[in-house]
PDB file of N, CA and C in Angstrom:
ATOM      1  N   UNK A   1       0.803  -1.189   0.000  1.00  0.00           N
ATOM      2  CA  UNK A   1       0.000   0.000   0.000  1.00  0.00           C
ATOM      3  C   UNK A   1       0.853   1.264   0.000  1.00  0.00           C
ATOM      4  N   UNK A   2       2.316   1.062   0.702  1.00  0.00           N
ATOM      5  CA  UNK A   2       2.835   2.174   0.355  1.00  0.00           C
ATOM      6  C   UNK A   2       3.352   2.641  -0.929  1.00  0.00           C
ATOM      7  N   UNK A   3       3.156   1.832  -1.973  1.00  0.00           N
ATOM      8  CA  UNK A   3       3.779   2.190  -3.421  1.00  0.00           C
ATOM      9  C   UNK A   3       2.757   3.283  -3.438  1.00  0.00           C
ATOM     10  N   UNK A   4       1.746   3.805  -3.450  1.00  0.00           N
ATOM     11  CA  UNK A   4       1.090   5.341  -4.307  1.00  0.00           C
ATOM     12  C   UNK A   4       2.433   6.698  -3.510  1.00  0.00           C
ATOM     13  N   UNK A   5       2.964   6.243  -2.171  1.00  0.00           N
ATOM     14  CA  UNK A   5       3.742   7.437  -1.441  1.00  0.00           C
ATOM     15  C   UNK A   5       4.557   7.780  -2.644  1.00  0.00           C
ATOM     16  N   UNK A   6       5.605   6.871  -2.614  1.00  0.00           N
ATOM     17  CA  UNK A   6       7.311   7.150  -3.439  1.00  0.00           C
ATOM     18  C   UNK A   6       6.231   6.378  -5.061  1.00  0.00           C
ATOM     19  N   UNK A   7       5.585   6.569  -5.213  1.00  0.00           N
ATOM     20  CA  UNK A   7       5.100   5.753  -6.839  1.00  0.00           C
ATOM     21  C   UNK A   7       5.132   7.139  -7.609  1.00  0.00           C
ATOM     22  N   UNK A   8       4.046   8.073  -6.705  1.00  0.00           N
ATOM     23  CA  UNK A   8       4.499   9.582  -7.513  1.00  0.00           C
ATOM     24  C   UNK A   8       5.634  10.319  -8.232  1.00  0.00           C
ATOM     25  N   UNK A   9       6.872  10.187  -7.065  1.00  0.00           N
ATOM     26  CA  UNK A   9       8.505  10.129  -7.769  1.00  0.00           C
ATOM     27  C   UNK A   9       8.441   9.477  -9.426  1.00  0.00           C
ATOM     28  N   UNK A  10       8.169   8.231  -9.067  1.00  0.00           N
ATOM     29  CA  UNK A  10       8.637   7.278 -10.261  1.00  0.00           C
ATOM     30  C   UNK A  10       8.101   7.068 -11.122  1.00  0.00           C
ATOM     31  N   UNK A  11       6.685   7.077 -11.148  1.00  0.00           N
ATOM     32  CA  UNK A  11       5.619   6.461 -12.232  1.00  0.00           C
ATOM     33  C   UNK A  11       5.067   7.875 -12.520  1.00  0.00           C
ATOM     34  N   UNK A  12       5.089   9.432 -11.865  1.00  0.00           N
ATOM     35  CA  UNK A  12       4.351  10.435 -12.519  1.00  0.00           C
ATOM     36  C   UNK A  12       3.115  10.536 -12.008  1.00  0.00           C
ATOM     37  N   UNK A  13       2.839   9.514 -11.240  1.00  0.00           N
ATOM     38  CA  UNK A  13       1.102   9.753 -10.891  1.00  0.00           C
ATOM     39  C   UNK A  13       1.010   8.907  -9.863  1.00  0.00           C
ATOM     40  N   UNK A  14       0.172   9.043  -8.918  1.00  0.00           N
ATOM     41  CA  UNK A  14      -0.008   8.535  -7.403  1.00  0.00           C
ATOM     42  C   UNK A  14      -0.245   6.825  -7.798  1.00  0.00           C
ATOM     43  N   UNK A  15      -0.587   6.890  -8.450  1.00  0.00           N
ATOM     44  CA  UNK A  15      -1.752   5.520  -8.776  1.00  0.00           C
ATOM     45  C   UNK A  15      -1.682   4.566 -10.245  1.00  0.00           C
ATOM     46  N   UNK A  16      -0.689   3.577 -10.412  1.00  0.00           N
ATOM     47  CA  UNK A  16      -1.086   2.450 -11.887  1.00  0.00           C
ATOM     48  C   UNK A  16      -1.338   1.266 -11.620  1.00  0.00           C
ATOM     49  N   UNK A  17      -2.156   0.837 -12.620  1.00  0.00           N
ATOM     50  CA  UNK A  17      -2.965  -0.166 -12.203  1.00  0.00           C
ATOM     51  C   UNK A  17      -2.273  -1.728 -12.052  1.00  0.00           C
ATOM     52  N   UNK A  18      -0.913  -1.529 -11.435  1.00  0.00           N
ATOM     53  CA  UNK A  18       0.190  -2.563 -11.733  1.00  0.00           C
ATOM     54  C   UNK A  18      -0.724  -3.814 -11.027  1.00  0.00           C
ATOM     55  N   UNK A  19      -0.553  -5.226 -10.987  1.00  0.00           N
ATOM     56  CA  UNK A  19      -1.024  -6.235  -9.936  1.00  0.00           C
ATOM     57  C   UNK A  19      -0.110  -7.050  -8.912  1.00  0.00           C
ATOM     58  N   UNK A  20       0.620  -5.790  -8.525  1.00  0.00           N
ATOM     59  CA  UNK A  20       1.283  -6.489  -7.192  1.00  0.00           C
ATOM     60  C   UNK A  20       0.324  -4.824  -6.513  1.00  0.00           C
ATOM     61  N   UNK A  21       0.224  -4.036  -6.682  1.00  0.00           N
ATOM     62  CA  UNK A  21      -0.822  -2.871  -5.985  1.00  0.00           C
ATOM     63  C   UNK A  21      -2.035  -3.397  -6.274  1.00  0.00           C
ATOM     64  N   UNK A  22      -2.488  -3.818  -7.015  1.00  0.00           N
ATOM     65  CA  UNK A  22      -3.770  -3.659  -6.778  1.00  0.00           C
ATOM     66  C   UNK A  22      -3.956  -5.103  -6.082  1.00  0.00           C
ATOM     67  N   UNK A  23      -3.510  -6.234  -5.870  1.00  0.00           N
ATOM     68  CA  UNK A  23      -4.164  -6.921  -5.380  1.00  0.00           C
ATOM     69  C   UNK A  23      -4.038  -6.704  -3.823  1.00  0.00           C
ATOM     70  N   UNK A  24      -3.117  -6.199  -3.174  1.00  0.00           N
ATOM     71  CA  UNK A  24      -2.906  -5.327  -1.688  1.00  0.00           C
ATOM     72  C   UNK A  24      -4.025  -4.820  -1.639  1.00  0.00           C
ATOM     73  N   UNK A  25      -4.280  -3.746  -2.448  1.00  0.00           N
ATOM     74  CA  UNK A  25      -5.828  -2.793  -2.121  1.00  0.00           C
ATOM     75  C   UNK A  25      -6.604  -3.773  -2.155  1.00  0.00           C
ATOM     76  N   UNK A  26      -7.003  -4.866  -3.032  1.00  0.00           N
ATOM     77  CA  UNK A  26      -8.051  -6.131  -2.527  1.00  0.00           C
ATOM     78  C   UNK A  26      -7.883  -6.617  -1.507  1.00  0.00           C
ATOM     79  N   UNK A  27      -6.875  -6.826  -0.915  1.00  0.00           N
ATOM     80  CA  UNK A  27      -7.234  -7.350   0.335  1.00  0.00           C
ATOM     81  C   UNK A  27      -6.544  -6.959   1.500  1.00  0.00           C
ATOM     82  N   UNK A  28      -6.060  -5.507   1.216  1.00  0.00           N
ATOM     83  CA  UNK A  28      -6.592  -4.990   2.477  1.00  0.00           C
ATOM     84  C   UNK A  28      -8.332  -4.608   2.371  1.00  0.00           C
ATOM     85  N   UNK A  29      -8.826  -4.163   1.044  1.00  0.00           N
ATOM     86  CA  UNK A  29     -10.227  -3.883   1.424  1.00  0.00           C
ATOM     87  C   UNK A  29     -11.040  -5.368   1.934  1.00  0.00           C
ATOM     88  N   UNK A  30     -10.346  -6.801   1.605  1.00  0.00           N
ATOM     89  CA  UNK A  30     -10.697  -7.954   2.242  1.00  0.00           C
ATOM     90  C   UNK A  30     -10.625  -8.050   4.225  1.00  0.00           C
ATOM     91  N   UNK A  31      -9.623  -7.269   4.487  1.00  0.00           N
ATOM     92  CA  UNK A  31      -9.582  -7.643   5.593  1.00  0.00           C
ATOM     93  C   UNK A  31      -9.940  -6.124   6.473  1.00  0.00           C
ATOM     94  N   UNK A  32     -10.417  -5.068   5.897  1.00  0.00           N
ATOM     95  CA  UNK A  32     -11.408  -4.430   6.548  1.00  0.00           C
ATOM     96  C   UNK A  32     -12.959  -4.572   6.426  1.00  0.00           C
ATOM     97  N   UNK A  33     -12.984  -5.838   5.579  1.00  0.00           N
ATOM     98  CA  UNK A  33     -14.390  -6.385   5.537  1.00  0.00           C
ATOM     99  C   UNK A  33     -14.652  -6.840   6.799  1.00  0.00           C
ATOM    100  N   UNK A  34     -13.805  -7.782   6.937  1.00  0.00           N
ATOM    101  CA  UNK A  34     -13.866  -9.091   7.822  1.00  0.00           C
ATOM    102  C   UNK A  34     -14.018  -8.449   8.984  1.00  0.00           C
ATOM    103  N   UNK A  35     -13.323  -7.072   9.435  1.00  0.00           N
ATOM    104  CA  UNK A  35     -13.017  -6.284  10.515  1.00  0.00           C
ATOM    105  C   UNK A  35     -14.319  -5.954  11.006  1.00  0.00           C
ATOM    106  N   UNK A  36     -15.009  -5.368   9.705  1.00  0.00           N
ATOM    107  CA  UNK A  36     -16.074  -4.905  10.211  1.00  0.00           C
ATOM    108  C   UNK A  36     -17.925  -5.921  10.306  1.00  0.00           C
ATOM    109  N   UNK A  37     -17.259  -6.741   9.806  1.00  0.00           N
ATOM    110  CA  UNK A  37     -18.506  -7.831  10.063  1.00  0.00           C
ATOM    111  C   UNK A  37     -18.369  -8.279  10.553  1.00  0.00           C
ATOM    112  N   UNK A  38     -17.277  -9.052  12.004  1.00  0.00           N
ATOM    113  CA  UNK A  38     -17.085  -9.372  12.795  1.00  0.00           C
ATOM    114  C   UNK A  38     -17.496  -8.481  13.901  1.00  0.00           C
ATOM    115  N   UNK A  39     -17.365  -7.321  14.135  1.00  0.00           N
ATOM    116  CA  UNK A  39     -18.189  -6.314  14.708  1.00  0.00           C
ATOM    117  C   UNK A  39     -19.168  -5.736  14.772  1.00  0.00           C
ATOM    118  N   UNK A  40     -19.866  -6.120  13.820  1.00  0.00           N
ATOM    119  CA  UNK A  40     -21.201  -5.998  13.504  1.00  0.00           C
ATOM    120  C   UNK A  40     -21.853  -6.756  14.029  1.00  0.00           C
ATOM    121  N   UNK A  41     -22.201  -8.405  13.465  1.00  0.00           N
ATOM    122  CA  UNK A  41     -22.940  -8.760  14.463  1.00  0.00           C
ATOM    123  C   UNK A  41     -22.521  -9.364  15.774  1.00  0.00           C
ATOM    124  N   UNK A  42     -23.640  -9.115  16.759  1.00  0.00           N
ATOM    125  CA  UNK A  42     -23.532  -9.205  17.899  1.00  0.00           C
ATOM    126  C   UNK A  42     -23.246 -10.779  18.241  1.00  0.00           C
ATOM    127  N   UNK A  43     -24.428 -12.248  17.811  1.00  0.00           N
ATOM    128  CA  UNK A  43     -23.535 -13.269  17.925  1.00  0.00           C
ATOM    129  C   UNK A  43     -21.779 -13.759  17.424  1.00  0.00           C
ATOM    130  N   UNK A  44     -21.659 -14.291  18.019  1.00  0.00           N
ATOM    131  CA  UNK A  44     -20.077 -14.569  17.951  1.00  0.00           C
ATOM    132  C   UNK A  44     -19.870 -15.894  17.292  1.00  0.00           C
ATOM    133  N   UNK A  45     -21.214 -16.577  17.188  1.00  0.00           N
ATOM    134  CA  UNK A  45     -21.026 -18.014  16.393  1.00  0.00           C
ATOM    135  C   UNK A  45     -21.203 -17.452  14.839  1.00  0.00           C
ATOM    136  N   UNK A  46     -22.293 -16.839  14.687  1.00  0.00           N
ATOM    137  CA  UNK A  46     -22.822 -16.353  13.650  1.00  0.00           C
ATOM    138  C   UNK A  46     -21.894 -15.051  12.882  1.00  0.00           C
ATOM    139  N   UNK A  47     -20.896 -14.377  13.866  1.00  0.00           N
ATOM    140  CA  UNK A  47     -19.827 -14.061  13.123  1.00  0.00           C
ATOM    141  C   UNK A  47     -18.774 -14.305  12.777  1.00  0.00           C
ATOM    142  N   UNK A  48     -18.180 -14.892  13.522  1.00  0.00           N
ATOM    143  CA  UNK A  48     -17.193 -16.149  13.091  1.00  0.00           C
ATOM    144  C   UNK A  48     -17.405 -16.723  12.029  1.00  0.00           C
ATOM    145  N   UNK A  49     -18.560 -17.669  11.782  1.00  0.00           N
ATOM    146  CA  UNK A  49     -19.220 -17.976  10.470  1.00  0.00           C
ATOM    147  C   UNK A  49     -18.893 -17.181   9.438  1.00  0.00           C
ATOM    148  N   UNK A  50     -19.715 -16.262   9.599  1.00  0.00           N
ATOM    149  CA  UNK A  50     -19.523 -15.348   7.983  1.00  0.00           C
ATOM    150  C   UNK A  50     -18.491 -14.692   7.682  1.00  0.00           C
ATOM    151  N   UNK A  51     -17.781 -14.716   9.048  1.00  0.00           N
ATOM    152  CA  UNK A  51     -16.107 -14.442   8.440  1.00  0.00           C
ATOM    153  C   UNK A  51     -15.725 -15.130   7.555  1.00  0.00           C
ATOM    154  N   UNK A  52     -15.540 -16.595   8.459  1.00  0.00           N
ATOM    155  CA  UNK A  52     -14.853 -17.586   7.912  1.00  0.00           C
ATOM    156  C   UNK A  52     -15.538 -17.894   6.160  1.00  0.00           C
ATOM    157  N   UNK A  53     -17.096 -17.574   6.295  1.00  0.00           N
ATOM    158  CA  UNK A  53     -17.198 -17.587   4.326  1.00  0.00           C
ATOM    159  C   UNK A  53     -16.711 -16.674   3.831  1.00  0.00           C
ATOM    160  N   UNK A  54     -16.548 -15.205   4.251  1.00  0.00           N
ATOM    161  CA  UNK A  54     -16.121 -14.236   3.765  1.00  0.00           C
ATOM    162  C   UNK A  54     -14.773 -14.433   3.227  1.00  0.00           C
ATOM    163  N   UNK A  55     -14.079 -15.031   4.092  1.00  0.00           N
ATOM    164  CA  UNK A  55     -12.937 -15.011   3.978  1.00  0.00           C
ATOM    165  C   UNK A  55     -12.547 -16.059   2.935  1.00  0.00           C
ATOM    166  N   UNK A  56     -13.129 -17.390   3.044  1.00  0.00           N
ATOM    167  CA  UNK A  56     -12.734 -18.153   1.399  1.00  0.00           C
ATOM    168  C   UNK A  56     -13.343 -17.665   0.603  1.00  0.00           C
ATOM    169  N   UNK A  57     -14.282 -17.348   0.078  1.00  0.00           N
ATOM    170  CA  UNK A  57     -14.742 -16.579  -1.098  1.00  0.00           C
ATOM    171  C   UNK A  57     -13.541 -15.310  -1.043  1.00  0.00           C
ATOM    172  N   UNK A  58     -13.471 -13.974  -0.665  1.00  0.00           N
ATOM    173  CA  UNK A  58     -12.177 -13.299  -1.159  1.00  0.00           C
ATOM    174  C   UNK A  58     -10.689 -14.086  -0.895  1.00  0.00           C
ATOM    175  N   UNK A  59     -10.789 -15.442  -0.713  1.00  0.00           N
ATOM    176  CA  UNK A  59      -9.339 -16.364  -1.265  1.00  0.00           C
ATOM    177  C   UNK A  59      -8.895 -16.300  -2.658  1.00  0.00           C
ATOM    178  N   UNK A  60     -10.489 -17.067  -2.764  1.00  0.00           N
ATOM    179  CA  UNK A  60     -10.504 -17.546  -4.661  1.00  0.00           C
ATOM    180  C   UNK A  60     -10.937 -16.499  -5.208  1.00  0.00           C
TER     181      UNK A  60
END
């Protein structure tokens, strides 16, 4: 995630759509999913659960 900092220097623009960056931004946005649906619901069986699908589905 830190390539957009020093990417500006090098590439001219904050942001290319290379796939060693973008798949980071997938999953960090994967694991502020998980963050926040684990906190969401209030059972703990039932979030655990949908982590744990959450989480193999953004595997594959």
């Amino acid at each position: 995630m830190s390539g957009s900092i020093w990417g500006s220097d090098i590439w001219g623009t904050w942001w290319i759509w290379d796939g060693r960056l973008t798949s980071m931004l997938l999953q960090f946005f994967l694991l502020v999913g998980v963050i926040s649906l684990r906190s969401a619901l209030e059972d703990s069986d039932a979030a655990a659960k949908a982590c744990a699908v959450l989480s193999i589905v953004g595997f594959y």
